[in-house]
Protein backbone atom coordinates (compact mmCIF):
# COMPACT_ATOMS: atom_id res chain seq x y z
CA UNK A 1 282.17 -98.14 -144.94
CA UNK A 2 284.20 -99.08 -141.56
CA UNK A 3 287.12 -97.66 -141.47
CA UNK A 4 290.61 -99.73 -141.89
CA UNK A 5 291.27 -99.29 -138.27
CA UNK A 6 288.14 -100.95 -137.74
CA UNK A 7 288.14 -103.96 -139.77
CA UNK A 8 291.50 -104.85 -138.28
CA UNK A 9 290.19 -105.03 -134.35
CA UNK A 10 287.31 -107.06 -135.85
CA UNK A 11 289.99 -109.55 -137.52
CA UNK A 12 291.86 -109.50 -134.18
CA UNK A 13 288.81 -110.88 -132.20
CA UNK A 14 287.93 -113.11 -134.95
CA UNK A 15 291.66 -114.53 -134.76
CA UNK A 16 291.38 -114.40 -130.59
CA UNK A 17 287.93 -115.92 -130.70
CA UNK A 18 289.17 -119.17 -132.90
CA UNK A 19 292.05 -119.64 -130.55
CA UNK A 20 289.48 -119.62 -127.41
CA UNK A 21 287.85 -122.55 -129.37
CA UNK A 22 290.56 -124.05 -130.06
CA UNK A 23 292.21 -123.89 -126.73
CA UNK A 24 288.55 -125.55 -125.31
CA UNK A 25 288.41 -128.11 -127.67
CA UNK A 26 291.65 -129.44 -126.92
CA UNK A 27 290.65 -129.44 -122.94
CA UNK A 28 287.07 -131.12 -123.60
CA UNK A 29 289.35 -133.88 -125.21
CA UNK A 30 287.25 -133.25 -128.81
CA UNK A 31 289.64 -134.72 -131.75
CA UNK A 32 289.89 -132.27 -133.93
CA UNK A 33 292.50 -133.18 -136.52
CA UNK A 34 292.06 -137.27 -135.70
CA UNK A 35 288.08 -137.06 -137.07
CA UNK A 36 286.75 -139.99 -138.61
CA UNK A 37 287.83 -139.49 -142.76
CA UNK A 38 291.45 -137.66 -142.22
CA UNK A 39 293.70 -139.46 -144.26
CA UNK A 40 297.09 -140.56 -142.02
CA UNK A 41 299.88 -142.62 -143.78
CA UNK A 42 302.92 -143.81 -141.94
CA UNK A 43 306.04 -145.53 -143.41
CA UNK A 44 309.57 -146.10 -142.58
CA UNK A 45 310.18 -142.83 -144.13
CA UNK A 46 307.08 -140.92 -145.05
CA UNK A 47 304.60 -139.41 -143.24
CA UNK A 48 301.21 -138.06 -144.94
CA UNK A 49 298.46 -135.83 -143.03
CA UNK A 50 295.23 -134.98 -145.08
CA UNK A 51 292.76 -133.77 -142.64
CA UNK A 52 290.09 -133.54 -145.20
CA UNK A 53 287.05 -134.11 -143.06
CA UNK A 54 288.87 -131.54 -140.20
CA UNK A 55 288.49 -129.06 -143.50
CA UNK A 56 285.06 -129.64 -144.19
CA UNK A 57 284.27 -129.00 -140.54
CA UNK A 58 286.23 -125.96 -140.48
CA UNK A 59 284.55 -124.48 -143.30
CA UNK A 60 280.90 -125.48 -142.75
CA UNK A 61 281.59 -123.39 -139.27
CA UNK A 62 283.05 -120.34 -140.85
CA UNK A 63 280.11 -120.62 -143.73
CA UNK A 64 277.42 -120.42 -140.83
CA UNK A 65 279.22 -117.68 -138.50
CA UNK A 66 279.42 -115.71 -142.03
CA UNK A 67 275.99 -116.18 -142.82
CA UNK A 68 275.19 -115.21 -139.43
CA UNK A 69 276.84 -112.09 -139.85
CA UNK A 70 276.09 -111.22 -142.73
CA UNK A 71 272.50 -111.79 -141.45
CA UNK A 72 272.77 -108.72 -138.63
């Protein structure tokens, strides 16, 4: 088993990795968070975000990078 030590650098580059993404998908002008299917209500008063298909996204790509780890 890995030791704790480990498992935390592995999160870290995980965690840096995600923001490199991020950071390059908001420079290659790709909407994430304003995808076809998020849910955006405006009023006077109230305003509702549900980035629903953002989440599916999200989580189909962490499902395949886990599989492909899990793979190795």
């Amino acid at each position: 088993m890995p030791s704790f030590g480990k498992i935390l650098i592995g999160l870290g580059l995980l965690i840096t990795a995600v923001g490199l993404v991020g950071l390059f998908l908001e420079r290659s002008n790709i909407p994430m968070g304003t995808l076809p299917g998020d849910i955006v209500y405006k009023s006077k008063d109230v305003n509702v975000y549900l980035p629903l298909t953002t989440c599916i996204v999200i989580s189909i790509v962490i499902s395949v990078v886990f599989w492909i780890l899990n793979r190795r």
